[in-house]
Protein backbone atom coordinates (compact mmCIF):
# COMPACT_ATOMS: atom_id res chain seq x y z
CA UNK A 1 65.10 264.62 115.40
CA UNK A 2 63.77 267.58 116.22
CA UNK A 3 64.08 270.37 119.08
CA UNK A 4 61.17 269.30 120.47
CA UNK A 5 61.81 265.54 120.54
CA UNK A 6 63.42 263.89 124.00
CA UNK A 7 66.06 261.31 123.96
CA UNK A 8 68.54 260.63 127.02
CA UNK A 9 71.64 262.92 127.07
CA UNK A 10 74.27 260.12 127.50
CA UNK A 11 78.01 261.39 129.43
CA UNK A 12 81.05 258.83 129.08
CA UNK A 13 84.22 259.44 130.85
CA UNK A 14 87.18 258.42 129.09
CA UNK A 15 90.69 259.07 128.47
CA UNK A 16 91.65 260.98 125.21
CA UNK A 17 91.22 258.36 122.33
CA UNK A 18 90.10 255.20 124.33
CA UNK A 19 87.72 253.11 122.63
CA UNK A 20 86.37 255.75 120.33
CA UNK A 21 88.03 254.94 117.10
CA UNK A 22 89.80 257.99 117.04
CA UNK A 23 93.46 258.92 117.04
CA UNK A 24 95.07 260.38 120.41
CA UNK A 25 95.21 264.52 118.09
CA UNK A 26 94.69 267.86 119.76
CA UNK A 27 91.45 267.63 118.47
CA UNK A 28 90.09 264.01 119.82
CA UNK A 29 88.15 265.13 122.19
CA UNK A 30 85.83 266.99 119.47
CA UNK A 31 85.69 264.28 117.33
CA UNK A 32 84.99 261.62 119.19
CA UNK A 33 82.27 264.04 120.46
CA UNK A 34 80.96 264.42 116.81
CA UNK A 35 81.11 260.83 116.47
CA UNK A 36 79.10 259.75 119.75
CA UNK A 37 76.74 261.53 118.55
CA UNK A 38 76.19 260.60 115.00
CA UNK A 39 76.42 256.99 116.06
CA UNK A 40 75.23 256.98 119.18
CA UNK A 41 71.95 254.15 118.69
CA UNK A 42 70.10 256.38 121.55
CA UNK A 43 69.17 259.09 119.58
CA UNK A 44 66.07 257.97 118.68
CA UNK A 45 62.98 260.60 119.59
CA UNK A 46 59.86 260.09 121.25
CA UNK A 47 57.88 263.36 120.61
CA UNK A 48 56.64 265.05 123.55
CA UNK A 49 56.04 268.70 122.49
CA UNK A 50 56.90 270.52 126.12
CA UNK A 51 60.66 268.36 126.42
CA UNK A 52 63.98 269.03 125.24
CA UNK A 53 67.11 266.55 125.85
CA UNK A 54 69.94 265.32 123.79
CA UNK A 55 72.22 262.81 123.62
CA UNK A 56 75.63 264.58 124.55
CA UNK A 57 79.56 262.54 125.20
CA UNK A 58 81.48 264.04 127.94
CA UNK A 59 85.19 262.87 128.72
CA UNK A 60 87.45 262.43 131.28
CA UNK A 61 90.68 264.15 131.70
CA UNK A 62 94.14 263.19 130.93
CA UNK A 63 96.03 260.38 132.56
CA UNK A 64 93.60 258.14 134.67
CA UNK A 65 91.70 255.41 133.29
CA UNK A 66 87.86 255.67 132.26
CA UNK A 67 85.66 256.48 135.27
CA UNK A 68 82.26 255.42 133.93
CA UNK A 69 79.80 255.31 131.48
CA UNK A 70 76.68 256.69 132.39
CA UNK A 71 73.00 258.14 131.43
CA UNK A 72 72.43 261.52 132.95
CA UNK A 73 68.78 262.80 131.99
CA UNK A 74 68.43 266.90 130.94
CA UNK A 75 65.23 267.63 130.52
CA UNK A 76 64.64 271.23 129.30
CA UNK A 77 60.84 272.41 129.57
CA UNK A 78 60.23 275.52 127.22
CA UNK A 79 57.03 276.73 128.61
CA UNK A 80 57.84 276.85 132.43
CA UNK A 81 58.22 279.60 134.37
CA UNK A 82 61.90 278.50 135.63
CA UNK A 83 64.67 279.99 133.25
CA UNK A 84 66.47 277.88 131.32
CA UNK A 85 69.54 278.14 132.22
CA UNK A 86 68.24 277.57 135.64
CA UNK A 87 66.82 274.18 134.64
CA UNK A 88 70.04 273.45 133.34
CA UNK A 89 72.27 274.47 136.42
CA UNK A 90 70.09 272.51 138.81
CA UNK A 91 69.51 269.41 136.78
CA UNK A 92 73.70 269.66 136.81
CA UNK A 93 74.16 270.28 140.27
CA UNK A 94 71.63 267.61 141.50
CA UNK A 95 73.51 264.74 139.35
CA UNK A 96 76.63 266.18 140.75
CA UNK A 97 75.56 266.44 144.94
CA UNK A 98 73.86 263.28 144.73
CA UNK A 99 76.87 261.20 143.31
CA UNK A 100 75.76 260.58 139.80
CA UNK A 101 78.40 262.55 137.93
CA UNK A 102 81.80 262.41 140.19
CA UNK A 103 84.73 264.41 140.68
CA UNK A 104 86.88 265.19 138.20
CA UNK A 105 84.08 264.12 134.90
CA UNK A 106 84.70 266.20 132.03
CA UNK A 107 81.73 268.12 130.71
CA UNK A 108 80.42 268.62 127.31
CA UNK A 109 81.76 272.23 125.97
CA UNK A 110 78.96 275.27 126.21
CA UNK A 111 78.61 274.79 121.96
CA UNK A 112 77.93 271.23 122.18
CA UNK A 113 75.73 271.46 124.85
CA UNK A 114 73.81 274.22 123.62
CA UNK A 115 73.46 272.42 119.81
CA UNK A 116 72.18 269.58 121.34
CA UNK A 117 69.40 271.30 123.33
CA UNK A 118 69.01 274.15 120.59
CA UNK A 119 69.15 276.86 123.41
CA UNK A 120 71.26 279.87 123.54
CA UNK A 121 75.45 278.97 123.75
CA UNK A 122 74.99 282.12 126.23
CA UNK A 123 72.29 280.31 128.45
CA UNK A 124 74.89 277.30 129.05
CA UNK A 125 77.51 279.43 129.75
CA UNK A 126 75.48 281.25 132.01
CA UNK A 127 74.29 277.81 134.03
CA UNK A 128 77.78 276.61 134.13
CA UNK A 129 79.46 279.78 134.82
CA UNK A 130 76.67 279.86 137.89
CA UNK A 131 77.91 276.17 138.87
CA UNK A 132 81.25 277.46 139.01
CA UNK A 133 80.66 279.95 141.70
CA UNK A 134 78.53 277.06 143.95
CA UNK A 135 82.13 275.27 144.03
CA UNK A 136 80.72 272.06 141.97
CA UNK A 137 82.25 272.69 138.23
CA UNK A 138 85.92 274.31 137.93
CA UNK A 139 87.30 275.02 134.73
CA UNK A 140 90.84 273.97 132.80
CA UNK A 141 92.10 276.48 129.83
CA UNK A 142 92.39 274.20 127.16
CA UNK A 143 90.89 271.16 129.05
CA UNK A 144 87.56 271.85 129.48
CA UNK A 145 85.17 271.76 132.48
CA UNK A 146 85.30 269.08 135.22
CA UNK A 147 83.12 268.34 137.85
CA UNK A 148 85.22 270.18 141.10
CA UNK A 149 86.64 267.81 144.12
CA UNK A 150 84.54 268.51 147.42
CA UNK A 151 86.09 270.76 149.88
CA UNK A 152 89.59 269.53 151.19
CA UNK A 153 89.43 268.31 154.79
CA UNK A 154 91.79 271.39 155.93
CA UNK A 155 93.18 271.91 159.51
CA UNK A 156 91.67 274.75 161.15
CA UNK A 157 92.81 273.90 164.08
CA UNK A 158 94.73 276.86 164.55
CA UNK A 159 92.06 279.12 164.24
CA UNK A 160 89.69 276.82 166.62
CA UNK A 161 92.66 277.35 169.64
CA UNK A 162 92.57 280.75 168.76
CA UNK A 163 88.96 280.69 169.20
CA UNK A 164 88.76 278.68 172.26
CA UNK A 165 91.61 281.22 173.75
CA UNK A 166 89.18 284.02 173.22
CA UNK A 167 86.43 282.33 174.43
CA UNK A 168 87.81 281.56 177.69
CA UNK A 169 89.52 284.82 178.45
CA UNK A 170 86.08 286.42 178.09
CA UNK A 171 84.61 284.13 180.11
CA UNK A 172 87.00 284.57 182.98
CA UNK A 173 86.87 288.31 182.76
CA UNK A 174 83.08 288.63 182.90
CA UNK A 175 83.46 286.08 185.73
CA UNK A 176 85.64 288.08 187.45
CA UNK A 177 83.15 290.96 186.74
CA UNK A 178 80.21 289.19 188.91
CA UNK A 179 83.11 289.00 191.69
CA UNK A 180 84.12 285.36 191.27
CA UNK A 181 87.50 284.68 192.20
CA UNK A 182 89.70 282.35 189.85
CA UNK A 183 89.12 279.58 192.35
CA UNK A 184 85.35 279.72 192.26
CA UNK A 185 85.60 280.08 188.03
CA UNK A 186 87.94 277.05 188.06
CA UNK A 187 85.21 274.47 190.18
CA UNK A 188 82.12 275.94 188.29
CA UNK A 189 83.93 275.27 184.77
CA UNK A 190 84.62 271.55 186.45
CA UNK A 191 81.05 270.99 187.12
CA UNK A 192 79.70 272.44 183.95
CA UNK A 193 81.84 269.99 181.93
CA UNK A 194 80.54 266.89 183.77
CA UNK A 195 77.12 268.43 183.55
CA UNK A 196 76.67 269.75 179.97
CA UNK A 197 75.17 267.61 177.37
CA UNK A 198 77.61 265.30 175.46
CA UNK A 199 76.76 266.60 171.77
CA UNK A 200 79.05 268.56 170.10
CA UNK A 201 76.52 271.19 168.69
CA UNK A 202 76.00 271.66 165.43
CA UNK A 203 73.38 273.70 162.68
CA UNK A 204 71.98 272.16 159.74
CA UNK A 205 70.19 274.82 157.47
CA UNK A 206 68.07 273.89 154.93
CA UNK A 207 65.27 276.29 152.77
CA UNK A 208 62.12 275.10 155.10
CA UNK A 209 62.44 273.96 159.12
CA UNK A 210 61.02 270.72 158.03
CA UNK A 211 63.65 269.79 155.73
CA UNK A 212 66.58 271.02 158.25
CA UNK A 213 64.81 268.76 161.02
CA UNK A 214 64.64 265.47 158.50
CA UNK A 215 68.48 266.11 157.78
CA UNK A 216 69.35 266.72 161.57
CA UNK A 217 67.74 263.94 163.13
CA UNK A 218 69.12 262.13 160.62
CA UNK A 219 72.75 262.87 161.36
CA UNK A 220 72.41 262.21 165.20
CA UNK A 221 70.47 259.25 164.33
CA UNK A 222 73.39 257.61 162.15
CA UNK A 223 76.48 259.19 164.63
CA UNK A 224 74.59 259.10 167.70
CA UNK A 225 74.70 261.27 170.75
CA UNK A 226 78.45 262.80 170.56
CA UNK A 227 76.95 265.34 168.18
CA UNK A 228 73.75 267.58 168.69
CA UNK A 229 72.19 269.27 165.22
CA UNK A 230 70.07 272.07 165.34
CA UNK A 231 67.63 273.09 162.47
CA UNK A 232 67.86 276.48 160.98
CA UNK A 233 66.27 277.68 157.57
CA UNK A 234 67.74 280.06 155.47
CA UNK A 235 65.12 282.63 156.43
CA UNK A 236 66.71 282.77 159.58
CA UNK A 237 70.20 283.10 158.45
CA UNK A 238 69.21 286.23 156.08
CA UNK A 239 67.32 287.79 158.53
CA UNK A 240 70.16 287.56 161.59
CA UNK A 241 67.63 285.58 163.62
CA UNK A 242 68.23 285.56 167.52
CA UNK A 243 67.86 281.99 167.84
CA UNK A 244 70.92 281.71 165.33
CA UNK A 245 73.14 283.95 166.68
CA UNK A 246 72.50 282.34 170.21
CA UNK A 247 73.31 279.17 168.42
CA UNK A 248 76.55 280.31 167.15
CA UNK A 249 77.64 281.35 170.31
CA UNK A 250 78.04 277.61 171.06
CA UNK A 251 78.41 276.02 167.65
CA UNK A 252 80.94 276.14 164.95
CA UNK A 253 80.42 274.00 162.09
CA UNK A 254 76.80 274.70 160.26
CA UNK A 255 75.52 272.14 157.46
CA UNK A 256 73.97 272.51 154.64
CA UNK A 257 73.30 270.97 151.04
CA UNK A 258 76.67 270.46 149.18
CA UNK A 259 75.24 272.21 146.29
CA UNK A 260 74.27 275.33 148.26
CA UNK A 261 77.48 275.81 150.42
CA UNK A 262 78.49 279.34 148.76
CA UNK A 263 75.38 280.72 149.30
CA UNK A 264 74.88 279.87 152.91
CA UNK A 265 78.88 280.72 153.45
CA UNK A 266 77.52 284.24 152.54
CA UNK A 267 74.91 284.33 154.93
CA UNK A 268 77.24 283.20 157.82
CA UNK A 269 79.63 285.88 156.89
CA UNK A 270 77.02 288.24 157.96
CA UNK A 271 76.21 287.05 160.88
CA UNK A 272 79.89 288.39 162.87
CA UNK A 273 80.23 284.68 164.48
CA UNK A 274 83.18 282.77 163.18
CA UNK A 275 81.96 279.39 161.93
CA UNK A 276 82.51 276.37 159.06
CA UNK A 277 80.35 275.74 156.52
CA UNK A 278 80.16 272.05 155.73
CA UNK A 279 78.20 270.67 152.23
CA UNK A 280 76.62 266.92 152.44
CA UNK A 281 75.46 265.13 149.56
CA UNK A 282 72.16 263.01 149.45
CA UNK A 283 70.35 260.94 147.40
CA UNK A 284 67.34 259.43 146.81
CA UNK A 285 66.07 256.25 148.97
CA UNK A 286 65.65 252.64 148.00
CA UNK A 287 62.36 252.06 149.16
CA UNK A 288 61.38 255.69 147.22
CA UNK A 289 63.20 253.43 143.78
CA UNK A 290 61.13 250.49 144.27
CA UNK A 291 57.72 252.38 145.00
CA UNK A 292 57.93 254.63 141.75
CA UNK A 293 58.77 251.42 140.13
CA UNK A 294 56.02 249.47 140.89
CA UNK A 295 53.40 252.41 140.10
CA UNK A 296 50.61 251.16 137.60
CA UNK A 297 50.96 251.94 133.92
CA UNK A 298 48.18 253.27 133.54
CA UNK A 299 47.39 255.11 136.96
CA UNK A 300 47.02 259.20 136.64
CA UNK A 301 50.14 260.18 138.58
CA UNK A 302 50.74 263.50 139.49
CA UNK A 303 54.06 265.68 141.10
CA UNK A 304 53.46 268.38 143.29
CA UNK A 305 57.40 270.02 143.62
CA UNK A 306 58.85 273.35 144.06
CA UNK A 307 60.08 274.37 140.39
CA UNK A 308 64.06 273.88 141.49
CA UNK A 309 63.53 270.39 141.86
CA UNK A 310 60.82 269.90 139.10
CA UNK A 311 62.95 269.02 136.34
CA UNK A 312 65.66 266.13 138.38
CA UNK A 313 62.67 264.94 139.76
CA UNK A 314 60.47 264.42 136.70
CA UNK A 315 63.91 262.80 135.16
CA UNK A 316 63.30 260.37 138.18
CA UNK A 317 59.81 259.69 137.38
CA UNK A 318 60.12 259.00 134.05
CA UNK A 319 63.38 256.86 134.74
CA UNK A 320 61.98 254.60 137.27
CA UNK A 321 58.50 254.29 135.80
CA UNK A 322 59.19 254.15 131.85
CA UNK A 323 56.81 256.38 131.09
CA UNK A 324 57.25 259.93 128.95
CA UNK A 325 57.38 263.24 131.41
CA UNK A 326 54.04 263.87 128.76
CA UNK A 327 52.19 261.33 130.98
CA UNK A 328 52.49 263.29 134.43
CA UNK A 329 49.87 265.94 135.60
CA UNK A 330 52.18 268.68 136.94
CA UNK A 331 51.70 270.75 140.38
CA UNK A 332 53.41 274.10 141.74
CA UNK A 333 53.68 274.15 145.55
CA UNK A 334 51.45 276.52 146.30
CA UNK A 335 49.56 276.61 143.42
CA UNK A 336 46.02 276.07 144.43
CA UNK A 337 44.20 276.42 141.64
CA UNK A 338 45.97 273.86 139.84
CA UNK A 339 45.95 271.75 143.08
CA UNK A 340 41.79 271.32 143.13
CA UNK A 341 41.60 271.28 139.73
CA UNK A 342 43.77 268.38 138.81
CA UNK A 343 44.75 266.20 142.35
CA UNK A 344 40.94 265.44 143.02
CA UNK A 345 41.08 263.30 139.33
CA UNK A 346 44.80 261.89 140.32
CA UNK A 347 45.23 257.79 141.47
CA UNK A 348 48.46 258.59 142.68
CA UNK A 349 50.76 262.02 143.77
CA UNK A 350 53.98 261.84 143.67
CA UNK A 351 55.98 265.00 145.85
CA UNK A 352 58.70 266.16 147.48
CA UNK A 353 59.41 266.64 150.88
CA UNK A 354 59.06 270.56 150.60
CA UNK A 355 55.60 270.26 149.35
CA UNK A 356 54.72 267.45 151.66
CA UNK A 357 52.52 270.30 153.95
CA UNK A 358 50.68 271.22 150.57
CA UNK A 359 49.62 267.90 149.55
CA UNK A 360 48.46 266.98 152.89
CA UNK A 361 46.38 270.17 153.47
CA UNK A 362 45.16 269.50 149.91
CA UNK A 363 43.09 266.82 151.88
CA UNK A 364 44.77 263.84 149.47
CA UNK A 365 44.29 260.68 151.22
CA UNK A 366 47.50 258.86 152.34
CA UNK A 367 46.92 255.71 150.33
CA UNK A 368 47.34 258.24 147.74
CA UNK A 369 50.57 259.62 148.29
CA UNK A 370 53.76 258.51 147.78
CA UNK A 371 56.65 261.03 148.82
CA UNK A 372 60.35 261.03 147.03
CA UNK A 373 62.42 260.65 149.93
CA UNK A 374 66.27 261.24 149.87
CA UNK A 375 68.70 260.69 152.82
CA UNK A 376 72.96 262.17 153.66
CA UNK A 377 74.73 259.32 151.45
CA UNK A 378 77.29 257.15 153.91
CA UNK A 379 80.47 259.56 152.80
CA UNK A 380 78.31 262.45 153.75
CA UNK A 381 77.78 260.74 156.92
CA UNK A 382 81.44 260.21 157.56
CA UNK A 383 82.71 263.54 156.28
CA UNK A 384 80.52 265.20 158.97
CA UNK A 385 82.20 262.50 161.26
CA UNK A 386 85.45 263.33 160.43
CA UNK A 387 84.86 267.15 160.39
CA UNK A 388 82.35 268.20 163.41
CA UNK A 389 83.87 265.49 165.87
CA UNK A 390 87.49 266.31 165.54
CA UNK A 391 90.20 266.85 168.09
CA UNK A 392 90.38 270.59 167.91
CA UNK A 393 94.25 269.85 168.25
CA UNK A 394 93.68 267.40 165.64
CA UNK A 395 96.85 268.40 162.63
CA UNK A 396 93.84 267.15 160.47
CA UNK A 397 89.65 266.61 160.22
């Protein structure tokens, strides 16, 4: 086996000593590491000279009984310009926001994972240490690292009567200010109520406005009309936009990506309107699974991405299709050159939703194209449910 070589880095949650033919010591967890992957019959290589993965055990903690045993794909790629640590932390947090590696799975330690991959102990510790502070790993001296619980469903409720409180009271002084007597404010608050729109409002940010409007329209599509999303990028969080600071005049909660929460909690904090930040995971559709499936064996396939979702998506390719990542022609978004020289020779491109306005302006026929689609899962769904469309007296969301 060599550095180079790619074989699937295989996680198995399990209880100290279960099934491993190891005693319950201090030290169990390590061995039966060791042993996984001396034994393991899945470390056989298929050389492909620009891939790096390993086969790596991972455990569950004390007390519960085993979770799962599952495959999760790390696919390390030397030459690109992504760091590696990078590719590591969002390989990591797209297994963990899409439901693949669930709450409370114990991770490999920094060594093993960094003798398995032959990369830097110090570049793992740096990905996980950067997975920590998104809120989707938290760490146990002497236990390990686990993947973190979402969120708790807190009451704020106190805060949100507070809010309302000071809402109002400015309301009815600047009211008072235009001359309106507390009669007048008291029918015009009546009629505003009965003719507002029913939606409780809502953002959803995302890094481009198309992505933000595919994720809003999906949530009032699946809750229907009690709640009313608006799309916001990123862009116009960082840069204090007037259309989002209008918008938080009337909203409260603002979603996002579960794997991105802290950062866009740091961008609302600037912003000087009180407001929730609430993560949702997704995953990738059924019909997307079947079509990358069925592609031909021997068609030219090529994936145009943005490089943070180059490497979970390349696992996917090579997952669903059977095929080495060696076999797929590789696009940048926004990397032109590379775009005429290789999509023109392509039978099929494969892309992602960011780069579906750079594919299309690429002039690749639709026959052609075949776009990795991903949707809220149900418990996102229901979390935003439970969350947004709460009685703000509610003891809790």
């Amino acid at each position: 086996m060599t550095p180079t070589g790619k074989v699937t880095w295989t996680m198995v949650a399990r209880p100290r000593g279960v099934g491993t033919g190891v005693r319950p010591t201090p030290d169990a967890d390590r061995s039966w590491t060791r042993a996984a992957r001396t034994t393991s019959p899945r470390t056989t290589c298929h050389a492909e000279p620009t891939q790096s993965t390993r086969v790596i055990a991972g455990a569950a903690p004390r007390g519960p009984p085993p979770r799962c045993a599952m495959q999760v794909p790390i696919t390390i790629r030397p030459e690109a310009t992504t760091p590696i640590y990078l590719q590591i932390r969002y390989q990591i947090a797209h297994l963990i926001t899409s439901g693949a590696l669930k709450e409370g799975f114990r991770l490999p330690t920094v060594r093993a994972v960094a003798e398995d991959l032959a990369v830097n102990p110090g570049t793992v510790a740096q990905a996980y240490r950067a997975l920590q502070q998104q809120g989707l790993l938290q760490a146990a001296p002497g236990r390990g690292t686990f993947v973190a619980p979402p969120p708790p469903l807190e009451t704020d409720a106190a805060e949100r009567r507070a809010l309302l409180d000071d809402t109002l009271r400015r309301a009815l002084l600047r009211a008072r200010a235009l001359g309106f007597d507390d009669t007048d404010v008291a029918q015009h608050f009546d009629r505003a109520i009965v003719e507002s729109e029913p939606g409780r409002p809502a953002l959803f940010a995302a890094p481009t406005m198309v992505i933000a409007r595919k994720y809003a329209t999906s949530i009032e599509r699946r809750i229907g009309p009690r709640i009313a999303v608006h799309s916001v990028t990123f862009d116009d969080l960082a840069q204090r936009s007037p259309r989002v600071l209008m918008l938080l005049d009337v909203a409260y909660f603002v979603l996002t990506f579960a794997g991105l929460v802290r950062d866009v909690e740091r961008s609302v904090a600037t912003l000087g309107r009180p407001a929730r930040v609430l993560g949702c995971a997704s995953v990738v559709q059924e019909h997307t699974l079947h079509a990358l499936a069925a592609l031909d064996s021997a068609a030219r396939v090529c994936l145009v991405t943005q490089e943070p979702y180059l490497p979970p998506t390349l696992n996917l390719l090579t997952e669903r299709t059977g095929r080495p990542a060696s076999d797929f022609e590789v696009v940048l978004d926004g990397d032109h050159e590379a775009a005429d020289r290789v999509l023109p020779h392509c039978d099929r491109v494969v892309y992602t939703l960011a780069a579906r306005e750079f594919v299309v302006t690429r002039g690749v026929p639709a026959e052609r194209r075949l776009e990795v689609t991903f949707d809220l899962t149900d418990d996102a769904i229901e979390r935003v449910r439970a969350t947004v469309l709460a009685d703000g007296d509610s003891t809790r969301t």
